[in-house]
C-alpha atoms as a PDB file:
ATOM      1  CA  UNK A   1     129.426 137.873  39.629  1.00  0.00           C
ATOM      2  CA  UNK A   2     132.516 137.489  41.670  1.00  0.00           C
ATOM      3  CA  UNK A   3     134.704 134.823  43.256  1.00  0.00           C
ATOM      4  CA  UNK A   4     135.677 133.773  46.356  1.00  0.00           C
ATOM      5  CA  UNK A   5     138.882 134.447  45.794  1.00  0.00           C
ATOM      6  CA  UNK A   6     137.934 138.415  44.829  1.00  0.00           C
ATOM      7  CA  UNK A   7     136.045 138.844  48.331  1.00  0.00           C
ATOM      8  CA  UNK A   8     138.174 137.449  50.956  1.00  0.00           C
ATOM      9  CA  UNK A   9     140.323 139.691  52.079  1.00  0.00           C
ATOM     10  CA  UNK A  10     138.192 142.405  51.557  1.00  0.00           C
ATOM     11  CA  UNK A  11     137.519 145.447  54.143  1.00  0.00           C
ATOM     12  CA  UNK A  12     133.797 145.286  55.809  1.00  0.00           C
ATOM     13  CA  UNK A  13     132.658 148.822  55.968  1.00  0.00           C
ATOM     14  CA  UNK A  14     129.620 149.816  58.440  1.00  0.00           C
ATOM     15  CA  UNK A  15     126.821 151.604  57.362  1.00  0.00           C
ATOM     16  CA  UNK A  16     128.133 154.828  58.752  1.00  0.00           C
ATOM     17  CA  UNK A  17     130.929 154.537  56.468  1.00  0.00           C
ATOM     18  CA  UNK A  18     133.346 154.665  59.452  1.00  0.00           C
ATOM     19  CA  UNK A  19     136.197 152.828  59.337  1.00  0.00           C
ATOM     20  CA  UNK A  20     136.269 149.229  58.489  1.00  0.00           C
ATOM     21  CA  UNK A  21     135.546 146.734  60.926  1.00  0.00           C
ATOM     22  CA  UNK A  22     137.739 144.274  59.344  1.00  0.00           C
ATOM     23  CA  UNK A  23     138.143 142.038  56.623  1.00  0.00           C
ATOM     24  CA  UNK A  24     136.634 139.232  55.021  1.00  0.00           C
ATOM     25  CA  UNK A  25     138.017 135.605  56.049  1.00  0.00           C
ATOM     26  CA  UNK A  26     135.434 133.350  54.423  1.00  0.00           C
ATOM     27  CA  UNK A  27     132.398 132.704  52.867  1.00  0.00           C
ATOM     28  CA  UNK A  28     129.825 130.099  54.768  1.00  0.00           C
ATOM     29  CA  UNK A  29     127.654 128.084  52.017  1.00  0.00           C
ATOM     30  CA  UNK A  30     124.196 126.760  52.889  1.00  0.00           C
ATOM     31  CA  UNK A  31     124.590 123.846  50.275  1.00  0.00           C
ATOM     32  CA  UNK A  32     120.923 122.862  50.720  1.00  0.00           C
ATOM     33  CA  UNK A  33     119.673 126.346  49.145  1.00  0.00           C
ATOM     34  CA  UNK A  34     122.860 126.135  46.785  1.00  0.00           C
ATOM     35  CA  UNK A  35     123.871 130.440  48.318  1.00  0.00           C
ATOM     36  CA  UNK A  36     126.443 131.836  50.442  1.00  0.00           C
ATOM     37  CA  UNK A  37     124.732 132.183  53.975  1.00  0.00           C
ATOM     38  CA  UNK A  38     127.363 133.863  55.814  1.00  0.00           C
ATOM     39  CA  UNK A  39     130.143 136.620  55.519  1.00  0.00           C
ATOM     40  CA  UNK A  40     133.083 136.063  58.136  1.00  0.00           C
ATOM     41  CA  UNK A  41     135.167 138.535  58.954  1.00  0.00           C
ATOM     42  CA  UNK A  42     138.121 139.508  61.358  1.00  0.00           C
ATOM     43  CA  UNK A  43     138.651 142.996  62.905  1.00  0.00           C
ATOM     44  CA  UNK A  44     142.302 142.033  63.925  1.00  0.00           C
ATOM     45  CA  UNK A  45     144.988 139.271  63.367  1.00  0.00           C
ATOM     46  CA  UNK A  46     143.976 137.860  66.594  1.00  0.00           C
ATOM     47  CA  UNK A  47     140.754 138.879  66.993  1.00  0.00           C
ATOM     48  CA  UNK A  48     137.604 136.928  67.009  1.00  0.00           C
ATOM     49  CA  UNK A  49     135.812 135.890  63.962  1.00  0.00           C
ATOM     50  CA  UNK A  50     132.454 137.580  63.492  1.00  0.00           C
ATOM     51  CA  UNK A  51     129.713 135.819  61.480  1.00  0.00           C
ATOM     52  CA  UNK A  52     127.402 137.919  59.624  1.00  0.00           C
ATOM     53  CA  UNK A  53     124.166 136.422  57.663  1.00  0.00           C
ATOM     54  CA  UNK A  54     124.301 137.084  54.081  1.00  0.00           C
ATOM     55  CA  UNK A  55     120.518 139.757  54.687  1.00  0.00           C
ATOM     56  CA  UNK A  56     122.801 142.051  56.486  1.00  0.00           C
ATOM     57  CA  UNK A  57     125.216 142.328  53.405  1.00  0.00           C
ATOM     58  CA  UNK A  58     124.073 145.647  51.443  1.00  0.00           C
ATOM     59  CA  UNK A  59     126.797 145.211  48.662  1.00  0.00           C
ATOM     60  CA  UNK A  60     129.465 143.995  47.701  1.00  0.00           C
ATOM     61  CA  UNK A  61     132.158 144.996  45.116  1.00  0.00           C
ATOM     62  CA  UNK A  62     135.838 145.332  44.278  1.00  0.00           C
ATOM     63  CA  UNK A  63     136.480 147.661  46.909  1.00  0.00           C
ATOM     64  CA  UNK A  64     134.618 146.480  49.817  1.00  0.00           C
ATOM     65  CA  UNK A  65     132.077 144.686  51.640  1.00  0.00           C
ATOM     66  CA  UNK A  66     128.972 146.947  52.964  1.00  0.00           C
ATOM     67  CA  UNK A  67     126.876 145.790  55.225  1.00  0.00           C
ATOM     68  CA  UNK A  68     123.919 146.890  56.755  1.00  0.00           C
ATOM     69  CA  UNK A  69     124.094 146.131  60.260  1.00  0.00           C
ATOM     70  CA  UNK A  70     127.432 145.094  62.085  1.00  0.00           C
ATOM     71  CA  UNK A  71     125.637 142.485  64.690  1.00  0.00           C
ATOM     72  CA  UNK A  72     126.889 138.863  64.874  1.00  0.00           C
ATOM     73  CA  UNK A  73     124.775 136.073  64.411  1.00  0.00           C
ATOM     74  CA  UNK A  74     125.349 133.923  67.323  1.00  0.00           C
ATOM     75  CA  UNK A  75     123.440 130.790  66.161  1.00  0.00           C
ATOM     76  CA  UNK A  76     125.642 130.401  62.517  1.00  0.00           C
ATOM     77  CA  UNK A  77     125.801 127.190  61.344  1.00  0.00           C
ATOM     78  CA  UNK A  78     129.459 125.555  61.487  1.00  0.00           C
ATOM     79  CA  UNK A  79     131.580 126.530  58.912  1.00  0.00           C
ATOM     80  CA  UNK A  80     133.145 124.363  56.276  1.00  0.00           C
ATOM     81  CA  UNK A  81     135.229 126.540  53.994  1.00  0.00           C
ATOM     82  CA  UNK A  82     135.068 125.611  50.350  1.00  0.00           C
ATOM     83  CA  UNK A  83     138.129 126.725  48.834  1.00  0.00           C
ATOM     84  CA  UNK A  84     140.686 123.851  48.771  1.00  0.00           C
ATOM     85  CA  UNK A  85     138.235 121.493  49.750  1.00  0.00           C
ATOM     86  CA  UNK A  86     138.641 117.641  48.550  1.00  0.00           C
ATOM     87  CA  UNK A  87     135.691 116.613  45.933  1.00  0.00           C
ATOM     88  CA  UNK A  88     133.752 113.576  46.206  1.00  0.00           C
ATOM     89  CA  UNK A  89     130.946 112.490  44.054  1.00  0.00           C
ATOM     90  CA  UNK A  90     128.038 110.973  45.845  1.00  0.00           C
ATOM     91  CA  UNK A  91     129.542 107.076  44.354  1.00  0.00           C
ATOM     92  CA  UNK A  92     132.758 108.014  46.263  1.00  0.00           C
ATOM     93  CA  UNK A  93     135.220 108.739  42.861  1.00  0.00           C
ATOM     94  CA  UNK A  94     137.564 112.131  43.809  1.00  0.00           C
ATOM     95  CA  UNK A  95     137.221 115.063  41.227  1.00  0.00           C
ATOM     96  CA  UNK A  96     139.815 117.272  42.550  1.00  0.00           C
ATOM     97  CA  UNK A  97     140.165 119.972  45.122  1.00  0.00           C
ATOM     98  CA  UNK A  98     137.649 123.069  44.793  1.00  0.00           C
ATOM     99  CA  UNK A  99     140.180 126.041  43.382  1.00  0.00           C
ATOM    100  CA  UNK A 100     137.370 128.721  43.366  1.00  0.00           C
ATOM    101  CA  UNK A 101     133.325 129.452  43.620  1.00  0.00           C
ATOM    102  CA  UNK A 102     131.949 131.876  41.448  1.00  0.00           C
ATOM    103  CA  UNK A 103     128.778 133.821  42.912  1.00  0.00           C
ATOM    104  CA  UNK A 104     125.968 136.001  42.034  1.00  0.00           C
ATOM    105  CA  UNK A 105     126.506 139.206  44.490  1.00  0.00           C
ATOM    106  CA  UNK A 106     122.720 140.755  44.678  1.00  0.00           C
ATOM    107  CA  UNK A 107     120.944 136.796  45.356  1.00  0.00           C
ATOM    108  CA  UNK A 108     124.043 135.048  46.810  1.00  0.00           C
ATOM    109  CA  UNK A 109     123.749 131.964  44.740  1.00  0.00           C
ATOM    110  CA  UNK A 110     126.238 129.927  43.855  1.00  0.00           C
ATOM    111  CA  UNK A 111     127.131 130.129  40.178  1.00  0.00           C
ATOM    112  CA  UNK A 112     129.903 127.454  39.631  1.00  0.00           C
ATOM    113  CA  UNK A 113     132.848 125.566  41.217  1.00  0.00           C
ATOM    114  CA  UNK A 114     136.637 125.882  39.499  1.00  0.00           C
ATOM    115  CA  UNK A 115     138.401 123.011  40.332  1.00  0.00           C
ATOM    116  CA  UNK A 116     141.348 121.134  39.373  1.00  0.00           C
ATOM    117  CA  UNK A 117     139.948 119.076  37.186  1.00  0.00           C
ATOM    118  CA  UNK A 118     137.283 121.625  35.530  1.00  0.00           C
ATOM    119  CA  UNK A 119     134.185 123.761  36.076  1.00  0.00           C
ATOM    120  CA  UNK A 120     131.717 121.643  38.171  1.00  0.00           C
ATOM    121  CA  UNK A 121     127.755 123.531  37.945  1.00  0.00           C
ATOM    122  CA  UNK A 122     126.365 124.876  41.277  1.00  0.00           C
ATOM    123  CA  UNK A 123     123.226 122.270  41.280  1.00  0.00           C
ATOM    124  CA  UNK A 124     125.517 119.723  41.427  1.00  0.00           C
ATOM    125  CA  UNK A 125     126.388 120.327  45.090  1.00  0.00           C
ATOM    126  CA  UNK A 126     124.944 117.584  47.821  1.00  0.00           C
ATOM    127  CA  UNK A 127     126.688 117.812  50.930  1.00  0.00           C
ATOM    128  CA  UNK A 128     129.814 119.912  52.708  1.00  0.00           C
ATOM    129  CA  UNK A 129     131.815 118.381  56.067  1.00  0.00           C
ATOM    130  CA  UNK A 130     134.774 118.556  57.403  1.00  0.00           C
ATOM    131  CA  UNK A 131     136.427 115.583  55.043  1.00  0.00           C
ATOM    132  CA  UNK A 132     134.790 116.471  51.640  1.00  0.00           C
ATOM    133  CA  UNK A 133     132.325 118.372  49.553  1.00  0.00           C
ATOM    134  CA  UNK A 134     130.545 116.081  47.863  1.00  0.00           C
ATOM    135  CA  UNK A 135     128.690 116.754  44.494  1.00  0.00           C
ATOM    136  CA  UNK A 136     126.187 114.544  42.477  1.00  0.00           C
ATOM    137  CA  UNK A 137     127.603 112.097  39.498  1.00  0.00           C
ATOM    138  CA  UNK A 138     127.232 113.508  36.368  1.00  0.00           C
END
């Protein structure tokens, strides 16, 4: 398990072990399948963001990000990040700002949400846009 927090910032390292190509930005959730679908990463400051789908990711830990194959994936879906995002349940009632996500690192699914206002379960997600996540009443 790790969090969101632990992983950005991290250097992606190629399968050669060459240099890094950069480091991790973000995380992209697929909230429908409740996993992290996408790595994003940046080679420079100023460079361009390069998605990666979470099947090229070979592993991930403290130290780095390996993944398997470098290519982008030119059709990613938009990305919403989670981190500081507004909470909503699905009545409309605010439950805070999302803080942190944990994750399972080998299946990419979600674990839990650390928010200000408390630990909110994975299966409770519904929906991510660019006003809200929003998350089923409890």
């Amino acid at each position: 398990m790790m969090l969101f927090t632990e992983v950005r910032g991290l250097p992606v390292v190629p399968p050669d072990g060459a240099g890094p190509l950069g480091a991790v930005t973000s995380l992209t959730v697929d909230v429908a399948s409740g996993c992290v679908s996408h790595v994003r990463w940046r080679g420079s400051r100023f460079g361009r963001e390069t998605a990666l789908p979470w099947d090229a990711v070979s592993a991930v830990g403290p130290g780095a990000v390996r993944v398997g194959s470098a290519t982008a994936d030119e059709s990613a879906p938009p990305h919403h990040d989670l981190l500081g995002r507004r909470i909503l349940t699905d009545t409309g009632t605010g439950q805070g700002t999302v803080l942190d996500v944990a994750f399972d690192t080998r299946t990419a699914r979600l674990l839990a949400l650390f928010t200000t206002r408390g630990e909110l379960p994975a299966d409770r997600l519904l929906g991510l846009g660019d006003y809200a996540l929003v998350v089923r009443a409890a």
